[in-house]
Protein backbone atom coordinates (compact mmCIF):
# COMPACT_ATOMS: atom_id res chain seq x y z
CA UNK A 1 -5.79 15.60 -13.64
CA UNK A 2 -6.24 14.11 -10.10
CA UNK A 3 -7.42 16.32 -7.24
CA UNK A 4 -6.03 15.05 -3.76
CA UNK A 5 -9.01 13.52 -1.39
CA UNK A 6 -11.01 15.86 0.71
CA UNK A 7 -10.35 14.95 3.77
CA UNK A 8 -10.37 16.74 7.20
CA UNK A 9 -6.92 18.45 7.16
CA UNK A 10 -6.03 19.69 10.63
CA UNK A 11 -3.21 20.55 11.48
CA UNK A 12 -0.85 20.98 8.75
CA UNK A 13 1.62 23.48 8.43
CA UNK A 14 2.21 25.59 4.98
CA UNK A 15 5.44 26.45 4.40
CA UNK A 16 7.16 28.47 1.05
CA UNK A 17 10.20 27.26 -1.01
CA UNK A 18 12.33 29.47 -2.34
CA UNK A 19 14.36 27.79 -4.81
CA UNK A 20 17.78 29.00 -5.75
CA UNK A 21 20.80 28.34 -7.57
CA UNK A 22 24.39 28.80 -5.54
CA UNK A 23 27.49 29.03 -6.84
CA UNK A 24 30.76 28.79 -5.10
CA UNK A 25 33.52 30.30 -6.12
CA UNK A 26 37.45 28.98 -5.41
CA UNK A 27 37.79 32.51 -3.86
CA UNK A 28 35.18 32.01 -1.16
CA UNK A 29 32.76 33.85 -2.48
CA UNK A 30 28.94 32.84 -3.05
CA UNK A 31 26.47 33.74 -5.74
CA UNK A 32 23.05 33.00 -5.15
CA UNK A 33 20.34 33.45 -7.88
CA UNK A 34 16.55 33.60 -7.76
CA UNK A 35 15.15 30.29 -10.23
CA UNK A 36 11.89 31.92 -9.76
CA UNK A 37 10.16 34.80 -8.97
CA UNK A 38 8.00 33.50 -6.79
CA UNK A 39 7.88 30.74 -3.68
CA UNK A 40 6.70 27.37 -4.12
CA UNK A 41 4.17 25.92 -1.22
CA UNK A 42 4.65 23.13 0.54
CA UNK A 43 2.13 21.49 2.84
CA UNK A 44 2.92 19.11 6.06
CA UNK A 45 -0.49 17.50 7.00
CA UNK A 46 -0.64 15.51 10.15
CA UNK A 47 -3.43 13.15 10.43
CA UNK A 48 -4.45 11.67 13.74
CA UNK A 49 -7.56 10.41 12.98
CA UNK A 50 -7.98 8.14 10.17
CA UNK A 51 -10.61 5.87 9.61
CA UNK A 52 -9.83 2.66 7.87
CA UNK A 53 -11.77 3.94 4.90
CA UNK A 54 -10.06 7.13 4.74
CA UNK A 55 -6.55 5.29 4.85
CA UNK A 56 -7.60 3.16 2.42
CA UNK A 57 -8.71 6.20 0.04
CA UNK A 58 -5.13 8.01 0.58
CA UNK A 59 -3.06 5.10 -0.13
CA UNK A 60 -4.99 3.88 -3.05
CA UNK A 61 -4.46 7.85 -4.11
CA UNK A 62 -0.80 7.48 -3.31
CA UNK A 63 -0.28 3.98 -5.26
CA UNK A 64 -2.16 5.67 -7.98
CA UNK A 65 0.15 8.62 -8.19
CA UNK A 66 3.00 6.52 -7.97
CA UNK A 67 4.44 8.07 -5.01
CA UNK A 68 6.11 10.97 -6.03
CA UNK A 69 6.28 10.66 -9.39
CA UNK A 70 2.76 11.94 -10.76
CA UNK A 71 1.19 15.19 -10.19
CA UNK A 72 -2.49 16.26 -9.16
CA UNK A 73 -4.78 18.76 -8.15
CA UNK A 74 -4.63 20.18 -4.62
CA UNK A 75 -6.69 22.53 -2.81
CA UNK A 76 -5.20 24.85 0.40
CA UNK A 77 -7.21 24.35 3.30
CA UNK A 78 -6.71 27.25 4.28
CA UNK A 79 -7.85 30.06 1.83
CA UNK A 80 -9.23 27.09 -0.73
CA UNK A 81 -6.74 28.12 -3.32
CA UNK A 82 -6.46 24.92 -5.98
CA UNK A 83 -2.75 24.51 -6.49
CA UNK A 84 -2.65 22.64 -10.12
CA UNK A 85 1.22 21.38 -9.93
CA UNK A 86 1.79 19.19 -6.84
CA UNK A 87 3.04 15.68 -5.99
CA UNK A 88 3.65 13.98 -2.81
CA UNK A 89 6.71 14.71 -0.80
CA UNK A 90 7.81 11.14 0.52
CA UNK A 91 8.48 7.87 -1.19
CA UNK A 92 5.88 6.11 1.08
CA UNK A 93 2.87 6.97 3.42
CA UNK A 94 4.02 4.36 6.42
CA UNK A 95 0.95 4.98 8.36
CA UNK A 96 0.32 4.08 12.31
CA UNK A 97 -2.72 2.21 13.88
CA UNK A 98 -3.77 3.64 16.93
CA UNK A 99 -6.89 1.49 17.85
CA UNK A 100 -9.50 0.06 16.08
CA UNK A 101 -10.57 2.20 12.90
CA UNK A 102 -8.19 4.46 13.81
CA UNK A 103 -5.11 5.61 11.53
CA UNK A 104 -2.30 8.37 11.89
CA UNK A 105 -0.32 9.23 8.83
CA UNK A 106 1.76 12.22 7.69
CA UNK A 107 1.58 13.44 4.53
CA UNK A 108 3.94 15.74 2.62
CA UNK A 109 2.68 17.45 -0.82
CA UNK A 110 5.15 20.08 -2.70
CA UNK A 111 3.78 22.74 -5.39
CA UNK A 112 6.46 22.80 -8.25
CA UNK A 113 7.30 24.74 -11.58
């Protein structure tokens, strides 16, 4: 399996998914189950600082994944837990130059079942 490129990851934001299932009843009432027993993580990673060959290693990662649609290897910067089941979070990377050899992107990767 893939393992997402090391590359310096400041600031991101972790977040945890709690996925449910509702159900709505005609009478107005609401059931909510638990799908799991445990959150999913999510990670929001804001670069500022690309270099062109860091760009060019994340989107040839991306294309490589196929967006969304494959999975990989990815490891929490912040207590270097390797999360086995992610994927990216957006269809496409649509990344920003600032200046020469100078890239910002945001990335989105999701941990699912």
């Amino acid at each position: 399996m893939a393992t997402y490129p090391t590359i310096i990851q400041r600031p991101y934001t972790r977040t945890l998914r709690f996925l449910t299932q509702k159900t709505d009843m005609e009478s107005g009432l609401r059931y909510a189950l638990p799908l799991m027993a445990t959150p999913l993580r999510a990670w929001d990673i804001e670069y500022s600082a690309l270099t062109d060959a860091e760009m060019a290693t994340l989107t040839n990662f991306f294309l490589a994944r196929g967006g969304r649609f494959d999975t990989f290897t990815f490891v929490d910067p912040e207590d270097s837990v390797s999360y086995a089941k992610c994927r990216f979070g957006m269809d496409d990377l649509s990344p920003r130059s600032v200046q020469r050899d100078q890239n910002q992107v945001r990335v989105t990767i999701e941990e699912f079942a």
